[in-house]
PDB file of N, CA and C in Angstrom:
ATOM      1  N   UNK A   1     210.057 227.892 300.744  1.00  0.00           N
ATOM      2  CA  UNK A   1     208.801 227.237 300.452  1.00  0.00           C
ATOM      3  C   UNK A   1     209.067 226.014 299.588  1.00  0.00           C
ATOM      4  N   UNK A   2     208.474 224.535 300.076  1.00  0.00           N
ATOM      5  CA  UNK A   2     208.590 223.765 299.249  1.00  0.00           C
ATOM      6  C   UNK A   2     207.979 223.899 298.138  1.00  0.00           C
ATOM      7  N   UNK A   3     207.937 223.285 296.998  1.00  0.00           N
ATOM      8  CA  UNK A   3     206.956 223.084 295.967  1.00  0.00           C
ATOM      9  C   UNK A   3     207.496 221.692 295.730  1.00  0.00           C
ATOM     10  N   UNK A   4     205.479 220.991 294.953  1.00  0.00           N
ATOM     11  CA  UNK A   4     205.805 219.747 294.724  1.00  0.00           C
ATOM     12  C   UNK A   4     206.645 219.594 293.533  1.00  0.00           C
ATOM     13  N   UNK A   5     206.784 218.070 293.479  1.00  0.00           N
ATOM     14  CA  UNK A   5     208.096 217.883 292.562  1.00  0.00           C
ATOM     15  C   UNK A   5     207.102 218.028 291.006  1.00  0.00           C
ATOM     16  N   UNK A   6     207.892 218.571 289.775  1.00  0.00           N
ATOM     17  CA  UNK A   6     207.422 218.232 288.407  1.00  0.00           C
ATOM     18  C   UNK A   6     208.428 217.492 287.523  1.00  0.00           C
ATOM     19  N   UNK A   7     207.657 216.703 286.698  1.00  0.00           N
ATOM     20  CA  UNK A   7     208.367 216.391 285.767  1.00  0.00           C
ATOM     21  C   UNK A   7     209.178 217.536 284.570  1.00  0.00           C
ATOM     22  N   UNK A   8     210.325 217.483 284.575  1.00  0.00           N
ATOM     23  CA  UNK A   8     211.232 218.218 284.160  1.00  0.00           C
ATOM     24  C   UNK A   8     210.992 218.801 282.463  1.00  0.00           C
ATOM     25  N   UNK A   9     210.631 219.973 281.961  1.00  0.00           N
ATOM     26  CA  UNK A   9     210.076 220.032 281.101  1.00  0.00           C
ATOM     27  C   UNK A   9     211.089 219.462 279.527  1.00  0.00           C
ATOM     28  N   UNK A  10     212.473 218.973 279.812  1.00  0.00           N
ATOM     29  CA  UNK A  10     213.494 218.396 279.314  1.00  0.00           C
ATOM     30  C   UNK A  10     213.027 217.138 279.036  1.00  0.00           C
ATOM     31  N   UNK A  11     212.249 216.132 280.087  1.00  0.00           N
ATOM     32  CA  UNK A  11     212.361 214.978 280.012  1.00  0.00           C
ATOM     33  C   UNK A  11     210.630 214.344 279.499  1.00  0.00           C
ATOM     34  N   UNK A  12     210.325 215.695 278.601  1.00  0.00           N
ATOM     35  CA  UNK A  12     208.795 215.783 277.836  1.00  0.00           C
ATOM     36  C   UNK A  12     209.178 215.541 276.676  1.00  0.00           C
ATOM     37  N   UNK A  13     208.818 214.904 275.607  1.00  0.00           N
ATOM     38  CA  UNK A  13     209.104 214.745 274.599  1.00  0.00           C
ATOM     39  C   UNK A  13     208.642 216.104 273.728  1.00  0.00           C
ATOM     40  N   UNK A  14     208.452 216.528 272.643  1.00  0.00           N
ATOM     41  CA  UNK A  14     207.400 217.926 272.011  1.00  0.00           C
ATOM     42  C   UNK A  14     206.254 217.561 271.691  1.00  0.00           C
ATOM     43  N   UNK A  15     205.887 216.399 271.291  1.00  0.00           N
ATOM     44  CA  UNK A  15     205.027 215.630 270.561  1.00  0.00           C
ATOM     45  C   UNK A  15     204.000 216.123 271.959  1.00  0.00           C
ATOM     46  N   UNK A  16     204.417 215.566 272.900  1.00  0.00           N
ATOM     47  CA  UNK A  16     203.573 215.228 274.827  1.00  0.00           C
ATOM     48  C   UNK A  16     203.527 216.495 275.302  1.00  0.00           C
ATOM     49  N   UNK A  17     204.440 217.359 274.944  1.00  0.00           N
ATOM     50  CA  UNK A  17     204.170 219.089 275.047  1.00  0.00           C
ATOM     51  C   UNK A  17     202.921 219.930 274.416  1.00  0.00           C
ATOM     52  N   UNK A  18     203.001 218.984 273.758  1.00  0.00           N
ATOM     53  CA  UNK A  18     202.327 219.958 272.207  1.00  0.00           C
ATOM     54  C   UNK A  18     200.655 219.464 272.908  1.00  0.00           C
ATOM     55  N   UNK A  19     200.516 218.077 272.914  1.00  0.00           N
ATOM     56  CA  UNK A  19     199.606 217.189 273.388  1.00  0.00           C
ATOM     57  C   UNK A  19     198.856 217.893 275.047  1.00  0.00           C
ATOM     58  N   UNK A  20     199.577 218.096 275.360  1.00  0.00           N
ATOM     59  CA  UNK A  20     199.632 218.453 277.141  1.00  0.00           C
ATOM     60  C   UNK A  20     199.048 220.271 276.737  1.00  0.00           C
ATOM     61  N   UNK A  21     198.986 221.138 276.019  1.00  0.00           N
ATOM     62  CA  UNK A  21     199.028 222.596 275.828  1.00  0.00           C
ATOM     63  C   UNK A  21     197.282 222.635 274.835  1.00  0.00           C
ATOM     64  N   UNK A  22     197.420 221.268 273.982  1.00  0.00           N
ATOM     65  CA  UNK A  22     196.046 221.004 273.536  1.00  0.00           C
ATOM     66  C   UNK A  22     194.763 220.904 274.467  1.00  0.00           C
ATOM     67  N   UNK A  23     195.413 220.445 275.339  1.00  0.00           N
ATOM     68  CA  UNK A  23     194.297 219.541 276.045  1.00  0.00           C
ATOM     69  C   UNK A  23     192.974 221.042 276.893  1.00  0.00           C
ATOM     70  N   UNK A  24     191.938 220.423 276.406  1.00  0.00           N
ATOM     71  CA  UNK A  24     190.852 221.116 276.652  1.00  0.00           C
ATOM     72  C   UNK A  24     191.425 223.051 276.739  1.00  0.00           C
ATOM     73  N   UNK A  25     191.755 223.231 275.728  1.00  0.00           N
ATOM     74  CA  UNK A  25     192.570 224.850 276.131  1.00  0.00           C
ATOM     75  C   UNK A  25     191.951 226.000 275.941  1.00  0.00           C
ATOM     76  N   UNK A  26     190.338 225.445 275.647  1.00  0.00           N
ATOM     77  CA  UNK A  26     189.291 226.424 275.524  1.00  0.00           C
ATOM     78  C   UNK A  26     188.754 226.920 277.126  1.00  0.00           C
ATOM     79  N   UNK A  27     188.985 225.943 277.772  1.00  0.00           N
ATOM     80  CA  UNK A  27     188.299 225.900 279.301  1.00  0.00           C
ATOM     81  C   UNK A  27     189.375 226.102 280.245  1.00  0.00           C
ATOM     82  N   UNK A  28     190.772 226.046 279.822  1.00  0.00           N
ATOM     83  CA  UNK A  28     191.944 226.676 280.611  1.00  0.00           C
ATOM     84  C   UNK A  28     191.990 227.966 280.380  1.00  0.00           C
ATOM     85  N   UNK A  29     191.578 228.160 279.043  1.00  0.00           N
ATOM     86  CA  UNK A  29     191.655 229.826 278.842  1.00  0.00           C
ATOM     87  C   UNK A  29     190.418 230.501 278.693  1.00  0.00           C
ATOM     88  N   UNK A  30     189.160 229.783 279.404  1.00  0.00           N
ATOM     89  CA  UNK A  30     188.398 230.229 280.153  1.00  0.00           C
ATOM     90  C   UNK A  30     188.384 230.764 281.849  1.00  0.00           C
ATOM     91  N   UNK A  31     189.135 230.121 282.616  1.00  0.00           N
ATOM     92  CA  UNK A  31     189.439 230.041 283.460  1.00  0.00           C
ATOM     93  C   UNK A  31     190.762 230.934 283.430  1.00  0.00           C
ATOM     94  N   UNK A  32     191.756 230.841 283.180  1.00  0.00           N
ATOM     95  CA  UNK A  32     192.631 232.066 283.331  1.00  0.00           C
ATOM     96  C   UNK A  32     192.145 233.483 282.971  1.00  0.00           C
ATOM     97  N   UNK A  33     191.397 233.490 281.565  1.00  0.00           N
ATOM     98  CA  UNK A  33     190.997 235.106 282.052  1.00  0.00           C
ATOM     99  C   UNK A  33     190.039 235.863 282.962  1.00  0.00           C
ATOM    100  N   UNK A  34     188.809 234.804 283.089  1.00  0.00           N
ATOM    101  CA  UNK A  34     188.226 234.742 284.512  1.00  0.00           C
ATOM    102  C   UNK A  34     188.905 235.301 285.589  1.00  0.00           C
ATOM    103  N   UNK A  35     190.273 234.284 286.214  1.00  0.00           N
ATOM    104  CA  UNK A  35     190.651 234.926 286.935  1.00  0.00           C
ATOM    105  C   UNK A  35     191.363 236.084 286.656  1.00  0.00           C
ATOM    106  N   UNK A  36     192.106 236.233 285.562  1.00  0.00           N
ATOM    107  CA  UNK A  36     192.848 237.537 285.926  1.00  0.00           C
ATOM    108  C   UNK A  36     191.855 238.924 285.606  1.00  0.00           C
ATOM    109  N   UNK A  37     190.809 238.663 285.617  1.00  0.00           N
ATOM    110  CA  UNK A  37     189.334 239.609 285.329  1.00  0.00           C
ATOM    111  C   UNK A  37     188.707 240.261 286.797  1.00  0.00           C
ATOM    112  N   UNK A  38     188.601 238.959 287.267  1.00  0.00           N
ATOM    113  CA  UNK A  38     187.455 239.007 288.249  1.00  0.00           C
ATOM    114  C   UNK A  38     188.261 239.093 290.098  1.00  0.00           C
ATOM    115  N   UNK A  39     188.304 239.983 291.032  1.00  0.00           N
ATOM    116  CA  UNK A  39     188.176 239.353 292.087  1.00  0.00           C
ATOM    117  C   UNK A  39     188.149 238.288 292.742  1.00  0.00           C
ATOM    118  N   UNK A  40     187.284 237.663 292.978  1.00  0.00           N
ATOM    119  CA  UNK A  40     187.437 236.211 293.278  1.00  0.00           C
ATOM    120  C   UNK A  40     186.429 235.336 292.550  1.00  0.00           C
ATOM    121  N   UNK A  41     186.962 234.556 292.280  1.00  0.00           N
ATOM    122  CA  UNK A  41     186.326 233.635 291.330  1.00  0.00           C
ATOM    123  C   UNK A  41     186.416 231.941 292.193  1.00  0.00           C
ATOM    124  N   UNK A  42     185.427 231.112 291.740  1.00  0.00           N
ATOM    125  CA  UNK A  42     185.566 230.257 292.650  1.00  0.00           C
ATOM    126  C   UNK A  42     184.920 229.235 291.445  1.00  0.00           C
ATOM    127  N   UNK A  43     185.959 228.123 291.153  1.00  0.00           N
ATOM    128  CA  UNK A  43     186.129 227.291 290.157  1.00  0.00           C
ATOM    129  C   UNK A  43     185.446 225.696 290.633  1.00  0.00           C
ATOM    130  N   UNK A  44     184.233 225.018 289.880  1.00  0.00           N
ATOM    131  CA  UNK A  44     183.482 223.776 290.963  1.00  0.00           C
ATOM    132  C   UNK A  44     183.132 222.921 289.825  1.00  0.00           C
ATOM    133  N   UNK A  45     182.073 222.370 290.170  1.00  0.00           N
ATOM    134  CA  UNK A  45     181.270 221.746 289.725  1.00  0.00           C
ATOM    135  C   UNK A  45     179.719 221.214 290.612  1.00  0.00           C
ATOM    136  N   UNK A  46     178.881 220.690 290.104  1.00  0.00           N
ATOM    137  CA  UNK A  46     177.600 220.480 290.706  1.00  0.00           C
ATOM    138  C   UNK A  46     177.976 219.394 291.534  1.00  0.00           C
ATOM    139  N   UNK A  47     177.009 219.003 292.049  1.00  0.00           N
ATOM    140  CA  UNK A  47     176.804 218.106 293.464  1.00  0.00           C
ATOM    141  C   UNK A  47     177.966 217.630 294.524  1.00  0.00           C
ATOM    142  N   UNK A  48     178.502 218.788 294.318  1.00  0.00           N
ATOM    143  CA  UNK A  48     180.113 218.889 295.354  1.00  0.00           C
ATOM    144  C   UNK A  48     179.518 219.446 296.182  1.00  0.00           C
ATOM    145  N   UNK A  49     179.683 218.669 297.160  1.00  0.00           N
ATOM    146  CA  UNK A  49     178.941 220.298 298.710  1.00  0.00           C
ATOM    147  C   UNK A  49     180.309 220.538 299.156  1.00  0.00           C
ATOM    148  N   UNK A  50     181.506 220.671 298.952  1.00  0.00           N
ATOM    149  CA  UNK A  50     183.109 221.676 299.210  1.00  0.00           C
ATOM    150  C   UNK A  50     181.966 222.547 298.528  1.00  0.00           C
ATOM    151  N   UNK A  51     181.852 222.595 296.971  1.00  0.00           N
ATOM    152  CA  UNK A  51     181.692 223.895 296.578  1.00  0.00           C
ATOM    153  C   UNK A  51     180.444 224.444 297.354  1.00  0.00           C
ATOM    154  N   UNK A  52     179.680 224.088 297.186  1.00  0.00           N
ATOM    155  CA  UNK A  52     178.426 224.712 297.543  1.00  0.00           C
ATOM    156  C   UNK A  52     178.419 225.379 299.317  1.00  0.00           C
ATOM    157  N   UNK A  53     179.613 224.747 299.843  1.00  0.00           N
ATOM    158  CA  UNK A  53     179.702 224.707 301.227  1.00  0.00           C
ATOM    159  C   UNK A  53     181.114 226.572 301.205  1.00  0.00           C
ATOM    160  N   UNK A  54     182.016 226.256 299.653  1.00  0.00           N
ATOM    161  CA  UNK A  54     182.297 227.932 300.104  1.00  0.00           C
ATOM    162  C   UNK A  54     181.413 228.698 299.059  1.00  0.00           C
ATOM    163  N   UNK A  55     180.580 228.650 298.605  1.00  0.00           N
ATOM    164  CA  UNK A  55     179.861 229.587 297.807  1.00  0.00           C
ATOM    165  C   UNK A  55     179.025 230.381 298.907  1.00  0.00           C
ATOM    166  N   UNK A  56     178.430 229.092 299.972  1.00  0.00           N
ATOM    167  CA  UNK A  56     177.800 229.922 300.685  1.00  0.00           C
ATOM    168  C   UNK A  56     178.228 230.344 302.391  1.00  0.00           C
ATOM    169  N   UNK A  57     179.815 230.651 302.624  1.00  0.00           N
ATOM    170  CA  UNK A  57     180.815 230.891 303.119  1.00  0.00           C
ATOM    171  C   UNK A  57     181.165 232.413 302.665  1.00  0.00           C
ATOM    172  N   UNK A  58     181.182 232.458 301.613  1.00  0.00           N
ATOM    173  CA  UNK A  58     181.575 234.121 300.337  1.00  0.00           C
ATOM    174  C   UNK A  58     181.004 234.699 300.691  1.00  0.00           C
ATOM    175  N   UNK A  59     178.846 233.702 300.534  1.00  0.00           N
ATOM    176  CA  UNK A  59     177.759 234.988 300.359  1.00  0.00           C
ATOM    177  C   UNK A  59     177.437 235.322 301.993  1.00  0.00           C
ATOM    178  N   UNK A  60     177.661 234.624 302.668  1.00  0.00           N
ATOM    179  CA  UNK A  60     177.496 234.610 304.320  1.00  0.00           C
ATOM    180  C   UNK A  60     178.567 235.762 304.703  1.00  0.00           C
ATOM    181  N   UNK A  61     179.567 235.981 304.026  1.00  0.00           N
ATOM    182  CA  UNK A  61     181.282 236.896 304.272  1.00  0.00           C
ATOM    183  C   UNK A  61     180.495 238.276 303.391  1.00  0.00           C
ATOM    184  N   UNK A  62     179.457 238.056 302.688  1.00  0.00           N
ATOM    185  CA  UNK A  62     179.076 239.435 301.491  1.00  0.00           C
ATOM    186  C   UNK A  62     180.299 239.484 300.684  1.00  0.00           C
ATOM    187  N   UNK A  63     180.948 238.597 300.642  1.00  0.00           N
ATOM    188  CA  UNK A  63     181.760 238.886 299.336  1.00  0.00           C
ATOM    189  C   UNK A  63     181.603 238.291 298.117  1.00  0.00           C
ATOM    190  N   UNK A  64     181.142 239.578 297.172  1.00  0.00           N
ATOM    191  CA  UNK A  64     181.011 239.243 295.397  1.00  0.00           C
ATOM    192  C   UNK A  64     182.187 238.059 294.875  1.00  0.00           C
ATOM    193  N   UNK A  65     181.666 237.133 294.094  1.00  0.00           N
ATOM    194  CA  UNK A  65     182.101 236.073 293.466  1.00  0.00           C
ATOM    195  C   UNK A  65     181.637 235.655 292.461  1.00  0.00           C
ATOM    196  N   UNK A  66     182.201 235.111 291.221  1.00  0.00           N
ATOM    197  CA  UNK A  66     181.839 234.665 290.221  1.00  0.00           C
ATOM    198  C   UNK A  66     182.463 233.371 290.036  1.00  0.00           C
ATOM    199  N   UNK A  67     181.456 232.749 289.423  1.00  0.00           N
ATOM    200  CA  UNK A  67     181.548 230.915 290.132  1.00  0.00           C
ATOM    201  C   UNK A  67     181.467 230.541 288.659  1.00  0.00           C
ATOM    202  N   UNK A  68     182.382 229.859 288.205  1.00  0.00           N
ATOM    203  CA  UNK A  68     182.532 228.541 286.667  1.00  0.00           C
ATOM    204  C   UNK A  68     182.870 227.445 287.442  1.00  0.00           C
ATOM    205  N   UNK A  69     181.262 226.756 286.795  1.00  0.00           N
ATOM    206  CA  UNK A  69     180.541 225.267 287.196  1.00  0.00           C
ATOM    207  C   UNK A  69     181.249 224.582 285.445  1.00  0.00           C
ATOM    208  N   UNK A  70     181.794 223.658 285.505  1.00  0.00           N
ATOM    209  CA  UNK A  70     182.426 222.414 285.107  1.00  0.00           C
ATOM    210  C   UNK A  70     181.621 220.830 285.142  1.00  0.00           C
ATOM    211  N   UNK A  71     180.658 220.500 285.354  1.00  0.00           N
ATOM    212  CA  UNK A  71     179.762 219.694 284.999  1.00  0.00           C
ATOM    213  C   UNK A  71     179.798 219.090 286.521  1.00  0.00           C
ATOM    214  N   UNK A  72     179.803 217.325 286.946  1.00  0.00           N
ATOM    215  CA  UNK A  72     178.833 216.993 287.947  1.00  0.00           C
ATOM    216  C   UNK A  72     180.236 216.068 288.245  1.00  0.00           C
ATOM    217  N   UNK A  73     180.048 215.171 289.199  1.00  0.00           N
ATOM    218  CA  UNK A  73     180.523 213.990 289.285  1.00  0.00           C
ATOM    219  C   UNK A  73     180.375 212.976 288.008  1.00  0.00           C
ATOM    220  N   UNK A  74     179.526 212.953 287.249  1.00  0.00           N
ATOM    221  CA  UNK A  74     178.812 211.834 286.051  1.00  0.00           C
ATOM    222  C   UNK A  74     179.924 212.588 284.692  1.00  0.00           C
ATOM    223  N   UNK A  75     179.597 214.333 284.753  1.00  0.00           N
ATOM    224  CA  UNK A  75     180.161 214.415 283.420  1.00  0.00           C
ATOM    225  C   UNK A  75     181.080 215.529 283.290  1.00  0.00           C
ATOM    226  N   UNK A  76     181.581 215.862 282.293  1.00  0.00           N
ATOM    227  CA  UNK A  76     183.037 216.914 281.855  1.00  0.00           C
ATOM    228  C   UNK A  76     183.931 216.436 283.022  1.00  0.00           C
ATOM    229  N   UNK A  77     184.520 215.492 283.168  1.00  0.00           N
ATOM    230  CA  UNK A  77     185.832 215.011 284.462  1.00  0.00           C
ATOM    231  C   UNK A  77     186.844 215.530 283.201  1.00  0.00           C
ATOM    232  N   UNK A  78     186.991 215.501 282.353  1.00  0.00           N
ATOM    233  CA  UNK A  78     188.232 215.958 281.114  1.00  0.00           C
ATOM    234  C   UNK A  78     188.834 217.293 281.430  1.00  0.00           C
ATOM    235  N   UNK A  79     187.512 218.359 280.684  1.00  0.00           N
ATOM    236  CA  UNK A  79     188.061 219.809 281.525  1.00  0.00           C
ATOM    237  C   UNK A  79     188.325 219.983 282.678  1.00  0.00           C
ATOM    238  N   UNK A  80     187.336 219.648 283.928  1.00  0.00           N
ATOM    239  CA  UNK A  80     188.288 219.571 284.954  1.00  0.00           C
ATOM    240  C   UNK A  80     189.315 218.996 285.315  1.00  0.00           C
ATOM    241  N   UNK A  81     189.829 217.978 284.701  1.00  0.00           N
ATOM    242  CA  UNK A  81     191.136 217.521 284.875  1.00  0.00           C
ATOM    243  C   UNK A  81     192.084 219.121 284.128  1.00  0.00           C
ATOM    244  N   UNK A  82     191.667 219.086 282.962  1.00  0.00           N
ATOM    245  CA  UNK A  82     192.625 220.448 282.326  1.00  0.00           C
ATOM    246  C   UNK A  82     192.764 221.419 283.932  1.00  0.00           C
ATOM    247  N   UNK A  83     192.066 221.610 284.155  1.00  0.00           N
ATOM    248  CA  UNK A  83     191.794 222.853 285.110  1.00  0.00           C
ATOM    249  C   UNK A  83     193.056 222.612 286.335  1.00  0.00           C
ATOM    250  N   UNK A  84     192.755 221.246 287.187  1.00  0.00           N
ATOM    251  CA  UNK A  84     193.715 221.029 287.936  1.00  0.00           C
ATOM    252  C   UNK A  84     195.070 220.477 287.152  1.00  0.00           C
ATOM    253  N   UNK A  85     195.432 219.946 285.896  1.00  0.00           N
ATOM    254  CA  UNK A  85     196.901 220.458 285.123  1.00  0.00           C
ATOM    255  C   UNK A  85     197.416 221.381 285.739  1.00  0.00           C
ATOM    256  N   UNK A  86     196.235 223.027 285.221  1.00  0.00           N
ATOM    257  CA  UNK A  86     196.766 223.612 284.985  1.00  0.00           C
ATOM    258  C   UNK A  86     197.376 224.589 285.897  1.00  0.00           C
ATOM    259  N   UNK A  87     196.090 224.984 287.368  1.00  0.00           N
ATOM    260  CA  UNK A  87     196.213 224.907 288.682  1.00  0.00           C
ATOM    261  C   UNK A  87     197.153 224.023 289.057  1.00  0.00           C
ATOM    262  N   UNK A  88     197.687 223.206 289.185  1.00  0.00           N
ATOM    263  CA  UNK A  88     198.198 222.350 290.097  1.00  0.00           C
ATOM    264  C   UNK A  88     197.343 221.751 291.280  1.00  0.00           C
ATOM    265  N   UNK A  89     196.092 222.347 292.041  1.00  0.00           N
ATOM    266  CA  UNK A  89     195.314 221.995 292.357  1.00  0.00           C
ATOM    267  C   UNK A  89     194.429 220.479 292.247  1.00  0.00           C
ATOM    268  N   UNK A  90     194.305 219.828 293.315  1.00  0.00           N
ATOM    269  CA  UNK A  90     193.602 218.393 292.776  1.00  0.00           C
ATOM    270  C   UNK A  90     192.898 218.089 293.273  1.00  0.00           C
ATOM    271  N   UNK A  91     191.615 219.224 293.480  1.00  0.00           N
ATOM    272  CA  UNK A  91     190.251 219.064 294.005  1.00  0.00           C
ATOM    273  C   UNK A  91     189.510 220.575 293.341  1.00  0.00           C
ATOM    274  N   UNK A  92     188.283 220.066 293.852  1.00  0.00           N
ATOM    275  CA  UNK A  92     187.356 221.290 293.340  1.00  0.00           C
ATOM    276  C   UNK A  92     186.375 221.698 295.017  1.00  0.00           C
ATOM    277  N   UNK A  93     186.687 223.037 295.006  1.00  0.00           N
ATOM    278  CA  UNK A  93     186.753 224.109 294.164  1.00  0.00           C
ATOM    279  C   UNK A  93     188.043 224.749 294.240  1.00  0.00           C
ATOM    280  N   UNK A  94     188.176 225.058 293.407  1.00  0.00           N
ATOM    281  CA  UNK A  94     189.931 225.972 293.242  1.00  0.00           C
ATOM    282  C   UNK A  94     188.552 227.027 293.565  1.00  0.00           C
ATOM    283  N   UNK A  95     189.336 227.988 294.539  1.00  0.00           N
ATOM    284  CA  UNK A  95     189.670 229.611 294.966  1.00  0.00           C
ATOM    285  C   UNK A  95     190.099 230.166 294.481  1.00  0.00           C
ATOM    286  N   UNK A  96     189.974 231.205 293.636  1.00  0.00           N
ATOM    287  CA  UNK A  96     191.426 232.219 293.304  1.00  0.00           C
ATOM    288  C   UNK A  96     191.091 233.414 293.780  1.00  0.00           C
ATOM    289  N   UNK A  97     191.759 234.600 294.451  1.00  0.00           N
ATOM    290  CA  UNK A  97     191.436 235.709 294.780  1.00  0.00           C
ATOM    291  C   UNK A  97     192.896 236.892 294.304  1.00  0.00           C
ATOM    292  N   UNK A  98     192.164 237.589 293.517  1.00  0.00           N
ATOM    293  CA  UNK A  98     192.913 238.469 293.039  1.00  0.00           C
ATOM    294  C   UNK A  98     194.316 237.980 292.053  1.00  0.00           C
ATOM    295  N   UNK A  99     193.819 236.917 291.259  1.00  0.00           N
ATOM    296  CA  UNK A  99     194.923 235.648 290.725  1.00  0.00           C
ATOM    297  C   UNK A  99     195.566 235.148 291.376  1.00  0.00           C
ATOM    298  N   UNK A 100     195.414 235.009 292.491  1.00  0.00           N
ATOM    299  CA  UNK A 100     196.050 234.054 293.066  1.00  0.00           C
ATOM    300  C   UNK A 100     195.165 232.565 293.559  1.00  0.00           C
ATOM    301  N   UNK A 101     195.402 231.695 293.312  1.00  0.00           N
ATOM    302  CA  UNK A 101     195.111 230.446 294.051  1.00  0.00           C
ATOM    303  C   UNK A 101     194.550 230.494 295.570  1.00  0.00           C
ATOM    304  N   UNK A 102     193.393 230.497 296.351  1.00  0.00           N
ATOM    305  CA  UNK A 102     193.724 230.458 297.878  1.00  0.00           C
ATOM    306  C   UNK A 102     193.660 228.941 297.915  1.00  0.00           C
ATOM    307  N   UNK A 103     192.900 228.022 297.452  1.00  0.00           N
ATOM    308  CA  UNK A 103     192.856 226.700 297.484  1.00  0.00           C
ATOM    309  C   UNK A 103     191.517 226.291 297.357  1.00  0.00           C
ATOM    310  N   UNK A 104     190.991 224.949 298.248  1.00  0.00           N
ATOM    311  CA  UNK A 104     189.437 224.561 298.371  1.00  0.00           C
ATOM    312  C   UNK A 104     188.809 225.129 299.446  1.00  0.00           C
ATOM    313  N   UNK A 105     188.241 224.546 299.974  1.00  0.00           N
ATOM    314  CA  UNK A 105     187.190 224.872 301.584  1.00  0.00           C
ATOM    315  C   UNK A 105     187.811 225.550 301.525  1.00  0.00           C
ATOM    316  N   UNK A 106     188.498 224.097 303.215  1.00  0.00           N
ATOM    317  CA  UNK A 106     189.424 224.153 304.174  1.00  0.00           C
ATOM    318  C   UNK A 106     190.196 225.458 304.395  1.00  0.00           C
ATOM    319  N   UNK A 107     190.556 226.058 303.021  1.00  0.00           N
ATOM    320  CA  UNK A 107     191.812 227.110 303.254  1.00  0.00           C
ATOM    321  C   UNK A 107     190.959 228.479 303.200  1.00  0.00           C
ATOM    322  N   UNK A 108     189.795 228.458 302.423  1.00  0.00           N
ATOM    323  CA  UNK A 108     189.328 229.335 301.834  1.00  0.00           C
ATOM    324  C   UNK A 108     188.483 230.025 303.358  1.00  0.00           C
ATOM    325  N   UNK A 109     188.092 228.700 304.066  1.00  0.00           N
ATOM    326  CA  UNK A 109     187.201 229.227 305.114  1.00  0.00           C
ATOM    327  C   UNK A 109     187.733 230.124 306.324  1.00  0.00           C
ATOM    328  N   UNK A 110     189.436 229.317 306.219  1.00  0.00           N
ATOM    329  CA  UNK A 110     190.400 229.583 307.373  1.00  0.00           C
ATOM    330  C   UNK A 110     191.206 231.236 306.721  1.00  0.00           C
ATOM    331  N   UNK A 111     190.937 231.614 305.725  1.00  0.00           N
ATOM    332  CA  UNK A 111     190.952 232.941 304.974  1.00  0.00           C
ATOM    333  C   UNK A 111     190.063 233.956 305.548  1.00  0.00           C
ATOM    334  N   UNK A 112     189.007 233.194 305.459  1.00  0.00           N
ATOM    335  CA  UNK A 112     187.532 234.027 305.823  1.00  0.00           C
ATOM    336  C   UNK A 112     187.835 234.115 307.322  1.00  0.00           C
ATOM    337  N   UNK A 113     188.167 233.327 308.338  1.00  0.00           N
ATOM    338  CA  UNK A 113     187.861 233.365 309.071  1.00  0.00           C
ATOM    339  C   UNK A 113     189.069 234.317 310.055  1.00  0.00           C
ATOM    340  N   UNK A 114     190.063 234.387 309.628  1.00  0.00           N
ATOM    341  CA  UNK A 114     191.516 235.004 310.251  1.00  0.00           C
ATOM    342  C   UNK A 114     191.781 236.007 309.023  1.00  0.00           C
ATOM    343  N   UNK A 115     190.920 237.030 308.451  1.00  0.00           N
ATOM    344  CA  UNK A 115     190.903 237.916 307.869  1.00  0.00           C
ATOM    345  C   UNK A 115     191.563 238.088 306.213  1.00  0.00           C
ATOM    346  N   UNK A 116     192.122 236.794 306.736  1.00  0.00           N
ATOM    347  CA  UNK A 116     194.122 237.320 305.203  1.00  0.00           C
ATOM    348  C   UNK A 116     192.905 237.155 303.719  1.00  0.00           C
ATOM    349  N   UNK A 117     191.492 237.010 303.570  1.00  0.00           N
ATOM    350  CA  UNK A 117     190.782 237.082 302.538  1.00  0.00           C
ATOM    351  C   UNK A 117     190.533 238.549 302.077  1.00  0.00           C
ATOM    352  N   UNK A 118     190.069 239.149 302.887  1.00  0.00           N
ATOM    353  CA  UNK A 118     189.623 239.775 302.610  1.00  0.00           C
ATOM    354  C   UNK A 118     190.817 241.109 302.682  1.00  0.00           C
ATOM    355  N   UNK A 119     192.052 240.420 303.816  1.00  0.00           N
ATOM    356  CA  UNK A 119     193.220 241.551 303.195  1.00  0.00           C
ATOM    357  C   UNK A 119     193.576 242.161 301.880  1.00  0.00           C
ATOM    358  N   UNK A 120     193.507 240.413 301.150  1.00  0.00           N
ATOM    359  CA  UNK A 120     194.179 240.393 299.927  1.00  0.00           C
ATOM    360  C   UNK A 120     193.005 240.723 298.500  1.00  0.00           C
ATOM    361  N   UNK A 121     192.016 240.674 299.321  1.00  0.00           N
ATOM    362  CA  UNK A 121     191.145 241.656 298.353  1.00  0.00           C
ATOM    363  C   UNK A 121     190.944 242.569 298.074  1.00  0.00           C
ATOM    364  N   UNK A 122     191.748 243.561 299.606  1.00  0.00           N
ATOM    365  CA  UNK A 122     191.852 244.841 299.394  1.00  0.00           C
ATOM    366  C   UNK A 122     192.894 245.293 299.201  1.00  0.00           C
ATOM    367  N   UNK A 123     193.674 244.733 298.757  1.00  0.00           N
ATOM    368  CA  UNK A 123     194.987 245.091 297.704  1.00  0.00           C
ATOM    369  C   UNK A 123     194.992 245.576 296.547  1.00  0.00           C
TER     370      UNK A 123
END
């Protein structure tokens, strides 16, 4: 499996470490225990129709979800930036099912739709 490339945690200064671990870490560690809490959780913001388009994909599938909204296009772009840091993810809505990442829509729908969602829910 590829993975994308990162900057090497060697070639971080501590100062930019320290800086980078600050950043919004109330709403990263909102979001991590979320997920490692909940089933599936589905991470957005308002006037995104991705999100609104798998929220109602889940409730159409009857599958329970708990959804952390992150503000609009206009406001909080900060925490959601923390969020995709921290995801690696670089859109909204991050998916996660059973801590794991499934992704946005696209992946989430093609989950729903060729079963491997609801496999891995019943794990």
């Amino acid at each position: 499996m590829n993975t994308r490339s990162l900057l090497e945690a060697s070639r971080i200064s501590p100062t930019a470490t320290q800086k980078m671990a600050e950043f919004h870490a109330d709403v990263v560690a909102e979001v991590q225990a979320t997920v490692a809490r909940d089933p599936v959780v589905v991470v957005g913001m308002s006037q995104n129709p991705h999100v609104k388009n798998v929220r109602r994909a889940l409730k159409d599938a009857a599958i329970e979800f708990t959804y952390l909204e992150y503000g609009s296009y206009f406001s909080q772009w900060k925490p959601r930036l923390a969020i995709k840091l921290w995801s690696g993810w670089p859109t909204f809505p991050q998916v996660f099912v059973r801590g794991v990442l499934l992704g946005g829509e696209d992946l989430t729908k093609a989950a729903l739709a060729d079963g491997t969602l609801k496999a891995r829910l019943a794990q």
